[in-house]
Protein backbone atom coordinates (compact mmCIF):
# COMPACT_ATOMS: atom_id res chain seq x y z
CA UNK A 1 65.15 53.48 -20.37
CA UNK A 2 62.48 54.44 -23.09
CA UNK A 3 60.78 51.28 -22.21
CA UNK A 4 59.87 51.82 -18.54
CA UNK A 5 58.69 55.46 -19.56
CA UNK A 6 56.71 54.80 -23.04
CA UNK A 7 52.90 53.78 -21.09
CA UNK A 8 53.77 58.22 -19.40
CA UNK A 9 54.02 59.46 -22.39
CA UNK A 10 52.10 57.39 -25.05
CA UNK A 11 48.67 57.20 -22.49
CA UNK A 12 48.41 61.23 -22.62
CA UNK A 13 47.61 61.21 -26.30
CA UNK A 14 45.39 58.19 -26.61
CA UNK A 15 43.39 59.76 -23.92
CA UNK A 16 43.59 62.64 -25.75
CA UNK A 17 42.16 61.14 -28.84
CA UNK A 18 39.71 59.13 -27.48
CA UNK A 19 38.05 61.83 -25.65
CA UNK A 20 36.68 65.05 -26.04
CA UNK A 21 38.51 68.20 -25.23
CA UNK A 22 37.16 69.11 -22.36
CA UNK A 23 37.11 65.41 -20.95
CA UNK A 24 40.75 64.90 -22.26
CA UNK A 25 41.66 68.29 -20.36
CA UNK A 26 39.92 67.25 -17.07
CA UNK A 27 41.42 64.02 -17.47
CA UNK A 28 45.21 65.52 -18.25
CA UNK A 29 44.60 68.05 -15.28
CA UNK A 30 44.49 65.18 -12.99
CA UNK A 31 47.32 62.91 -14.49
CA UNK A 32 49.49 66.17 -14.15
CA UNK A 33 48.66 66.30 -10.31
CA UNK A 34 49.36 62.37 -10.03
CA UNK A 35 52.46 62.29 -11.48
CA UNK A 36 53.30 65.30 -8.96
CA UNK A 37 52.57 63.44 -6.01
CA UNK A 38 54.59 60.51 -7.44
CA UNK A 39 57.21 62.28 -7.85
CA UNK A 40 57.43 63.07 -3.80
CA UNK A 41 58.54 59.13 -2.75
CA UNK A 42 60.24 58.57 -6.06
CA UNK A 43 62.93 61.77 -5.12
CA UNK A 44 62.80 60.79 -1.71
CA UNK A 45 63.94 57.43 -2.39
CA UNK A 46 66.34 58.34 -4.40
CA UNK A 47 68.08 60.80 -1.24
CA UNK A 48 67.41 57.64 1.06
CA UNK A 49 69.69 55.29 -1.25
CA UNK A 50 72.02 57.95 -1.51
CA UNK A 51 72.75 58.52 1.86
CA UNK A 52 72.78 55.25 2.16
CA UNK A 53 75.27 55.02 -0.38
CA UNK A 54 77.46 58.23 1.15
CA UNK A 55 78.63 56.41 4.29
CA UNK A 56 77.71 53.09 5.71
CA UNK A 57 80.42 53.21 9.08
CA UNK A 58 78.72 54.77 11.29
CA UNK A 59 75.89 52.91 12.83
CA UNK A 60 73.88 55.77 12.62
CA UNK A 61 73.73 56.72 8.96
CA UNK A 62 69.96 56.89 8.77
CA UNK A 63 69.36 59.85 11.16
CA UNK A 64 69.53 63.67 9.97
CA UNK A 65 72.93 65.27 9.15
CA UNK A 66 73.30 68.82 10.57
């Protein structure tokens, strides 16, 4: 939805017109790297559920497939 994701997108450019350009690039430098490491749980969430999802018979669906 557009609705969850408007604040990521919309917050770049007010920064970027609040500040000045060097502030606004510090500042965007360092929401680039945050979103990065969000991005790490987010994906691996998303393989945990699916997994999950794959096959729920054996009692052991949690541990590492070879």
């Amino acid at each position: 939805m557009l609705a969850d994701r408007a604040p990521g997108y919309v917050l770049p450019l007010v920064v970027a017109a609040a500040l000045n350009t060097s502030a606004a690039a510090a500042w965007y430098v360092v929401w680039m790297l945050a979103s990065a490491i969000f991005f790490v749980p987010q994906s691996a969430g998303y393989s945990l559920q699916t997994a999950i999802a794959a096959d729920t018979s054996d009692p052991a669906f949690l541990h590492a497939r070879a």
